[in-house]
C-alpha atoms as a PDB file:
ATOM      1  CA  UNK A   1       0.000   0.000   0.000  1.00  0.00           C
ATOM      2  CA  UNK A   2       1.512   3.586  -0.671  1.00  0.00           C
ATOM      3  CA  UNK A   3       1.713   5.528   1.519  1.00  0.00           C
ATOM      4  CA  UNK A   4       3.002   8.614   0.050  1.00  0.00           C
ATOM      5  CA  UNK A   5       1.269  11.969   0.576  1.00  0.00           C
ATOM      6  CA  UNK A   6       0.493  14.171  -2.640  1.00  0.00           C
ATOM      7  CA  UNK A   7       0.610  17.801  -1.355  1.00  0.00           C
ATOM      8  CA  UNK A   8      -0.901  18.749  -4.984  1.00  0.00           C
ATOM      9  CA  UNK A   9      -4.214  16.561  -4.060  1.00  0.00           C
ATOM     10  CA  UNK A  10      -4.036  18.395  -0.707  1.00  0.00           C
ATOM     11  CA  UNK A  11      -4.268  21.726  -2.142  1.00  0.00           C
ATOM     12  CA  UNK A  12      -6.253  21.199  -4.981  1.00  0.00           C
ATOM     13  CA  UNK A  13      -8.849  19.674  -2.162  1.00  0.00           C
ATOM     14  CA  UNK A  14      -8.509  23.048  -0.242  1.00  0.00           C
ATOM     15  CA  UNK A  15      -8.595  25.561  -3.264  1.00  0.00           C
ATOM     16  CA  UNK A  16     -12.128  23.561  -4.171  1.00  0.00           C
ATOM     17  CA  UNK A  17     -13.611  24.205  -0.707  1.00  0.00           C
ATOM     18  CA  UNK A  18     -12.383  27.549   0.034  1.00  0.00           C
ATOM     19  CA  UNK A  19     -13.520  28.589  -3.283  1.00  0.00           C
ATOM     20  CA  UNK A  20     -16.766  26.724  -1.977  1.00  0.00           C
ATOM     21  CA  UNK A  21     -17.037  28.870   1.306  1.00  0.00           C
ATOM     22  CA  UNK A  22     -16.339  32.254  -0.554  1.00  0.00           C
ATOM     23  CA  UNK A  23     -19.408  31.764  -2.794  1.00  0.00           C
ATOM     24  CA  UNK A  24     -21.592  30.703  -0.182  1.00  0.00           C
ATOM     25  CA  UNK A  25     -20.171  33.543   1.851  1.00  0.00           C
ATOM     26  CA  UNK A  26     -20.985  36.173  -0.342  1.00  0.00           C
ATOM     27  CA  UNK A  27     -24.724  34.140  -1.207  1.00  0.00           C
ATOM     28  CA  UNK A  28     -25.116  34.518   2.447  1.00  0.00           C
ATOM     29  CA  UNK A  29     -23.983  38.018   3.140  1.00  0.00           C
ATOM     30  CA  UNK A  30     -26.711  38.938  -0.509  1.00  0.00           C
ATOM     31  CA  UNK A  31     -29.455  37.312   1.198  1.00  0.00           C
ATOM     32  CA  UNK A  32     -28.743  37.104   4.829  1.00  0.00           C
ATOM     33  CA  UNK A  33     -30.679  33.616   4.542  1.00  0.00           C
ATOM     34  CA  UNK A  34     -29.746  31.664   8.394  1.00  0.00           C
ATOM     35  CA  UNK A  35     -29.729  28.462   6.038  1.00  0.00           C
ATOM     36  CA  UNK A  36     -27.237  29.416   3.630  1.00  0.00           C
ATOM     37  CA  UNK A  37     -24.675  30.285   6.928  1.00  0.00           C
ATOM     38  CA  UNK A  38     -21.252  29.480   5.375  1.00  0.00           C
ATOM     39  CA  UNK A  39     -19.516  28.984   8.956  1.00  0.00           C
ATOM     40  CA  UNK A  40     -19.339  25.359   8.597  1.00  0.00           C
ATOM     41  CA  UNK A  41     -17.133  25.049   4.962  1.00  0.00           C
ATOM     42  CA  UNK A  42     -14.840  27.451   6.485  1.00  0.00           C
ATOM     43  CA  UNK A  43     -14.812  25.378   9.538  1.00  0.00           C
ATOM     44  CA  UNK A  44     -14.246  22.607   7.156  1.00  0.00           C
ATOM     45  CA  UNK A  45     -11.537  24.443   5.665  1.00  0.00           C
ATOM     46  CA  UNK A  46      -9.698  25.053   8.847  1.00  0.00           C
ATOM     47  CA  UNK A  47     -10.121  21.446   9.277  1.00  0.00           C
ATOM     48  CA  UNK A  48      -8.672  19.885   6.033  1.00  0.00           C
ATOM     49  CA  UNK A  49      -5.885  22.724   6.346  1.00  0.00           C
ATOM     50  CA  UNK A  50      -5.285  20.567   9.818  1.00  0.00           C
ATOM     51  CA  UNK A  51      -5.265  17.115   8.804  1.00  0.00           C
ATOM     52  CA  UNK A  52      -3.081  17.986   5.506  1.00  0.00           C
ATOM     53  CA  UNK A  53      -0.274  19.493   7.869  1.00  0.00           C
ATOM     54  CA  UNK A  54      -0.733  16.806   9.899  1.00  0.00           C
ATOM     55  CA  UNK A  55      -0.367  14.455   7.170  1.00  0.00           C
ATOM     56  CA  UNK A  56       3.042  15.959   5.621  1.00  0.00           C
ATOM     57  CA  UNK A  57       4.399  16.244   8.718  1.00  0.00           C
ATOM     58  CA  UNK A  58       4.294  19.922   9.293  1.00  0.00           C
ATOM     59  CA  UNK A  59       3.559  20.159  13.355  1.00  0.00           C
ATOM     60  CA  UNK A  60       4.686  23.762  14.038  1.00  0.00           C
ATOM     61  CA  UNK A  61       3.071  24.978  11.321  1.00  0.00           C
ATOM     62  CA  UNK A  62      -0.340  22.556  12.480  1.00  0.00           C
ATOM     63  CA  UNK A  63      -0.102  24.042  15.889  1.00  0.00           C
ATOM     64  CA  UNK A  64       0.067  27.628  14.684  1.00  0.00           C
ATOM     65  CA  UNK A  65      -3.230  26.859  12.725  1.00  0.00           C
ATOM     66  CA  UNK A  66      -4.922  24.960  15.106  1.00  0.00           C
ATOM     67  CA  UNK A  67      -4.277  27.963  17.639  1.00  0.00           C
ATOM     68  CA  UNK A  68      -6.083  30.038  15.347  1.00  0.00           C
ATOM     69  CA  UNK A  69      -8.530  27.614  14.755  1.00  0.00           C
ATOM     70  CA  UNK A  70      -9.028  27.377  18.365  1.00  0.00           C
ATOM     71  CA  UNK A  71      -9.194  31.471  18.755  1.00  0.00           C
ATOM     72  CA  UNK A  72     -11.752  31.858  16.294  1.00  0.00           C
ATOM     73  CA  UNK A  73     -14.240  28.826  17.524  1.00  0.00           C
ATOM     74  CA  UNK A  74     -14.050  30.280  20.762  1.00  0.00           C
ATOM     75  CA  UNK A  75     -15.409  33.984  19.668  1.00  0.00           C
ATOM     76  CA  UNK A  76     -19.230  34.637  19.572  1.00  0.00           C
ATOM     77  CA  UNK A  77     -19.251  34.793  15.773  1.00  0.00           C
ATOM     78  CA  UNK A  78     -17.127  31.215  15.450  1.00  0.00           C
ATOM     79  CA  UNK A  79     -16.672  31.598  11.669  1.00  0.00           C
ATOM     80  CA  UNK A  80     -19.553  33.574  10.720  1.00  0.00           C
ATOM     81  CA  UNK A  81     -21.983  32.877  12.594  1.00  0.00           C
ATOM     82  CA  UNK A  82     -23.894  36.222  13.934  1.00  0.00           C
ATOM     83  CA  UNK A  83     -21.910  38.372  11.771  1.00  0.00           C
ATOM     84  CA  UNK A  84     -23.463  42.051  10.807  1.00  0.00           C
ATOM     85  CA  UNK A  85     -24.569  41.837   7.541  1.00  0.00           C
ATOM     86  CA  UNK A  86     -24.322  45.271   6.413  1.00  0.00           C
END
């Protein structure tokens, strides 16, 4: 079984889902629409971000994302949620 890690699959993975969350975002901000909330693909983001370091090995890098990652969940807006559309 290979075991290699292709950092090209890893970022193509996180272009597609941040380019997922910024449309959504923007949908969301339009309409203000609760069910279009985007917070949880840019969760999802910060998540894949996290495994991928994880995954090539990266751990300072990992724990300097996952401290932001950690920041933001712990606001009132998380990562979007509540925000002031204006």
């Amino acid at each position: 079984m290979d075991k290699s890690i292709n950092i090209q699959n890893i970022i193509i993975n996180l272009k597609e889902q941040v380019a997922r969350a910024d449309k959504q975002f923007d949908e969301w901000a339009m309409a203000g629409d609760e069910w279009a909330d985007p917070s949880w693909l840019i969760e999802t983001c910060f998540i894949q971000l996290l495994a991928g370091l994880e995954a090539l090995g990266m751990p300072e890098l990992r724990n300097t994302v996952n401290a932001e990652y950690i920041d933001i969940k712990a606001t009132p807006q998380h990562f979007g949620k509540e925000l002031e559309l204006w």
